[in-house]
Protein backbone atom coordinates (compact mmCIF):
# COMPACT_ATOMS: atom_id res chain seq x y z
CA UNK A 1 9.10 21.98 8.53
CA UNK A 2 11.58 20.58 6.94
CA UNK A 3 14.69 18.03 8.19
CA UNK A 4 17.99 18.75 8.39
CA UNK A 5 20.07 17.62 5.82
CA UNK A 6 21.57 14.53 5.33
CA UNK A 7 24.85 13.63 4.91
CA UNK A 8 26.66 11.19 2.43
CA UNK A 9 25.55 8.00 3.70
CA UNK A 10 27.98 5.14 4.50
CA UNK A 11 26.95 1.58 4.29
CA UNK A 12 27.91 -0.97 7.31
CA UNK A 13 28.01 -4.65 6.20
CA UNK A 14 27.83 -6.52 9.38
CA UNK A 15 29.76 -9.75 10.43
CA UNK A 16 29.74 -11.11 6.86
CA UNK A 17 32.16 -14.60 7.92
CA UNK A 18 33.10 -17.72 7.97
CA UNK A 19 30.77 -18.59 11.07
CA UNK A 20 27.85 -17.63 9.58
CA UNK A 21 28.61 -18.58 6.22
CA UNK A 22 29.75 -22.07 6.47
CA UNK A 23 27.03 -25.09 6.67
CA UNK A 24 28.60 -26.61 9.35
CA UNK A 25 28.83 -24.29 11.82
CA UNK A 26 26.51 -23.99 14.48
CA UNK A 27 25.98 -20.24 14.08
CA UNK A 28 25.13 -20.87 10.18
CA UNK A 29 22.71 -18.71 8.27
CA UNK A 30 20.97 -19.96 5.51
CA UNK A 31 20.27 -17.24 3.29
CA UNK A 32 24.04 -15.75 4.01
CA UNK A 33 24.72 -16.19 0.49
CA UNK A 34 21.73 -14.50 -0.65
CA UNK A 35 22.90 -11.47 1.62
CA UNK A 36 26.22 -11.86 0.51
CA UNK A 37 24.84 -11.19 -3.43
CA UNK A 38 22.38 -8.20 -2.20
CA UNK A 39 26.14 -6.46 -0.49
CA UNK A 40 28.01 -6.94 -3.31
CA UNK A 41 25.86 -5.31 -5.76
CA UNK A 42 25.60 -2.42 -3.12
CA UNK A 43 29.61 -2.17 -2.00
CA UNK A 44 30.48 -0.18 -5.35
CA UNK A 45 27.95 2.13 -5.06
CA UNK A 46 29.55 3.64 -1.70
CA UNK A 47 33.07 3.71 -3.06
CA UNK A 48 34.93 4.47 0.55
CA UNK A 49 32.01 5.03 2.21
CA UNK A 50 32.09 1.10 3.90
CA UNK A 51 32.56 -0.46 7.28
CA UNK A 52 32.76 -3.98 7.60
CA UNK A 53 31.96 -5.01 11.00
CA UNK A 54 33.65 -8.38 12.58
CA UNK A 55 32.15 -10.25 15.91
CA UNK A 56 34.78 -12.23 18.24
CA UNK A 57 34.99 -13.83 21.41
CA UNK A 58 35.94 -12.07 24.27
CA UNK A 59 39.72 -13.48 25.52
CA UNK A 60 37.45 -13.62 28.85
CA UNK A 61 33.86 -13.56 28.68
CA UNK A 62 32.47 -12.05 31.99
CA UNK A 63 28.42 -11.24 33.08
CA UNK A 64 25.86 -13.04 31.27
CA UNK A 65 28.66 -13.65 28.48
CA UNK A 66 30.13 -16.50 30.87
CA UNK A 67 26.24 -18.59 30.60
CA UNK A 68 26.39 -17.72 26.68
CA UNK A 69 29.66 -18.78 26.08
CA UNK A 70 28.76 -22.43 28.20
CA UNK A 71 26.13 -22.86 25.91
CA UNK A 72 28.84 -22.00 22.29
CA UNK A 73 31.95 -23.52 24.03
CA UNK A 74 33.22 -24.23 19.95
CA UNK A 75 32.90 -20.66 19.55
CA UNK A 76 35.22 -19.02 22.57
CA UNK A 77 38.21 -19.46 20.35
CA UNK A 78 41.05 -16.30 19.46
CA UNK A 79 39.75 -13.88 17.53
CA UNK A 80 42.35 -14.54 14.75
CA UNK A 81 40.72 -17.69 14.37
CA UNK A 82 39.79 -18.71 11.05
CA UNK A 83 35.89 -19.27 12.25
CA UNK A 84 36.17 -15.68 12.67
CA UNK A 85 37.03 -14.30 8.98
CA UNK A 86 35.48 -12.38 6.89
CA UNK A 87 34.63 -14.30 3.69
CA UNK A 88 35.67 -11.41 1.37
CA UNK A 89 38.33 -8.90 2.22
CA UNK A 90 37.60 -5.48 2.35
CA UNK A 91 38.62 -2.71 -0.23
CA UNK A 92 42.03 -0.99 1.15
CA UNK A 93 39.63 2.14 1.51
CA UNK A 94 36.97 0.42 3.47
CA UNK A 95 37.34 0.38 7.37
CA UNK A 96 36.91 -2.50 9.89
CA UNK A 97 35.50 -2.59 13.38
CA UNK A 98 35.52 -5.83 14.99
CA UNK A 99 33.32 -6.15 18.79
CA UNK A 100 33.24 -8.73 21.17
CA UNK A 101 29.53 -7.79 21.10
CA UNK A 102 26.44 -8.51 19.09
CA UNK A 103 25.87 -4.45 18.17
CA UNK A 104 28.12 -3.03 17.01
CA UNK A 105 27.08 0.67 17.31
CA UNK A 106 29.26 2.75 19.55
CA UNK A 107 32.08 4.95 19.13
CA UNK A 108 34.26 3.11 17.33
CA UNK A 109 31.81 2.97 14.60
CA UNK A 110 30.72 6.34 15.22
CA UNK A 111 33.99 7.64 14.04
CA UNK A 112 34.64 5.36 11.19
CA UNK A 113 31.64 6.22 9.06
CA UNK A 114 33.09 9.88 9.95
CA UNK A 115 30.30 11.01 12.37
CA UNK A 116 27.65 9.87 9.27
CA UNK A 117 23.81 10.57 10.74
CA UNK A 118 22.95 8.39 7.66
CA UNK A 119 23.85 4.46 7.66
CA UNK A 120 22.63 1.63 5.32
CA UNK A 121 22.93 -1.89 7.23
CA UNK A 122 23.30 -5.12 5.53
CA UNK A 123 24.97 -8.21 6.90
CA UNK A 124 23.87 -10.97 9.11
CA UNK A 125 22.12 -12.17 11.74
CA UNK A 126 19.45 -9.62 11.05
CA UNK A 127 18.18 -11.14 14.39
CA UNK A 128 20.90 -10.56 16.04
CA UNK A 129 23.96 -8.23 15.04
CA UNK A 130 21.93 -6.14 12.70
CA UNK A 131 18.97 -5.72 15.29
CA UNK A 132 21.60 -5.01 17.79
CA UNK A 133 23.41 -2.51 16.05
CA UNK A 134 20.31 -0.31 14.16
CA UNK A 135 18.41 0.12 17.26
CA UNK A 136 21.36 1.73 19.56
CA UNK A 137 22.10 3.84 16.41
CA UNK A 138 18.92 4.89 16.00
CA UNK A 139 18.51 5.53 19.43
CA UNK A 140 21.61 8.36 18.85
CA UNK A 141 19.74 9.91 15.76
CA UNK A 142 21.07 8.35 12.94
CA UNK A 143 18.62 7.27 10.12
CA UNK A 144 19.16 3.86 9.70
CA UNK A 145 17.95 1.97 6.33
CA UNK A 146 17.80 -1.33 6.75
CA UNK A 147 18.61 -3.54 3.09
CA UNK A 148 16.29 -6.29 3.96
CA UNK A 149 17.39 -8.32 1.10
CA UNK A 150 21.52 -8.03 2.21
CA UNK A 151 20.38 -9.68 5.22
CA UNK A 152 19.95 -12.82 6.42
CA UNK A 153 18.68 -14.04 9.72
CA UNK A 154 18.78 -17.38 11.53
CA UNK A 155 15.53 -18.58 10.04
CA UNK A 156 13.00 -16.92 7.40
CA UNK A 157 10.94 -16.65 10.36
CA UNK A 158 13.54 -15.08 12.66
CA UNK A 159 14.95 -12.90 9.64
CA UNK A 160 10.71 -12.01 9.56
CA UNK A 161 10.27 -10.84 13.10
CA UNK A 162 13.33 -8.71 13.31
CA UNK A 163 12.06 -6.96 10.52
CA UNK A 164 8.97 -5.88 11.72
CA UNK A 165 10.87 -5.18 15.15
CA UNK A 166 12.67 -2.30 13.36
CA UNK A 167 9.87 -1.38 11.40
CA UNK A 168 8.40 -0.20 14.58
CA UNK A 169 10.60 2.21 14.75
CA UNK A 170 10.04 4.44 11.76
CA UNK A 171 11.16 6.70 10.66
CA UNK A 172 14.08 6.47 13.11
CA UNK A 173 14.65 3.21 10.92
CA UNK A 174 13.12 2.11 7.17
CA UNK A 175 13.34 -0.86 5.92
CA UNK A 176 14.13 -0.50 2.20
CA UNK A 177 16.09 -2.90 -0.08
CA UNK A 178 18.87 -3.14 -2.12
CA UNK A 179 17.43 -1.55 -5.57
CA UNK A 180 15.67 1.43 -3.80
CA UNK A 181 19.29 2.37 -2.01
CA UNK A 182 20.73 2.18 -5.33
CA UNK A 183 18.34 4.39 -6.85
CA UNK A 184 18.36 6.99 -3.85
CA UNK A 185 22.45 6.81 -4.68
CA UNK A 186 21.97 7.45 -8.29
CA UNK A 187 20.08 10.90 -7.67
């Protein structure tokens, strides 16, 4: 038996800014320039075919977001804040969905990669936003690939066990990296 095909795939760089990317912010990712590198070499490669993803405080958190946001008071600022940038503007073809949630899978970014059952993720936290948003898109039958080294997580170790996390999920998810997406691309 065979599967059905695939279509084009679109890449989805998730929540590549300034509050993950900057030293002295408490949400700071060590490796986010590493990830940063890994996207960059993979952005041209998709021409349109990108979504950058952007994470924001609520205006009012409610639920369990009320106990979160007691524990990040620095980070329940607008979401035009400059903690919130991205730290490179997207192409004028490439879309943006920002969340006031860790995942970002839903229908917003169901219809931006056009309905795509094929995604490539890269971004950071891989133990957080990326976890958050391959598993509920997985969970709606899209094959999600996983650029290990476009990611970055909190820690090594952190990055580590979100990894093998998603591996569990196979083939509903693969873990893959940067030169082996470029190569599938250049068939």
């Amino acid at each position: 038996m065979t599967g059905a095909p695939r279509s084009a795939p679109w890449l989805v760089v998730i929540d590549m800014q300034t509050v993950f990317g900057d030293p002295e912010s408490g949400w700071y990712t060590p490796r986010f320039e590493e990830a940063r590198a890994g996207i960059r070499r993979l952005m041209p490669a998709f021409g349109d075919r990108v979504v950058h993803t952007r994470f924001e405080a609520p205006v009012r958190p409610s639920g369990a977001w009320v106990a979160y946001y007691e524990q990040w008071p620095w980070a329940l600022v607008p979401g035009d804040s400059s903690l919130y940038d991205l730290v490179d503007q997207p192409d004028a073809t490439h879309r943006l969905v920002t969340e006031t949630t860790f995942g970002k899978w839903g229908p917003v970014l169901e219809a931006a990669t056009a309905g795509s059952r094929e995604l490539v993720l890269a971004g950071v936290s891989t133990d957080c936003c990326v976890i958050s948003t391959a598993l509920p898109a997985a969970d709606a039958g899209v094959h999600v690939r996983i650029a290990t080294d476009a990611c970055a997580g909190a820690t090594d170790a952190d990055h580590a066990r979100a990894l093998d996390a998603m591996a569990l999920y196979a083939p509903l998810i693969e873990l893959t990296d940067v030169d082996a997406v470029l190569a599938t691309l250049d068939r």
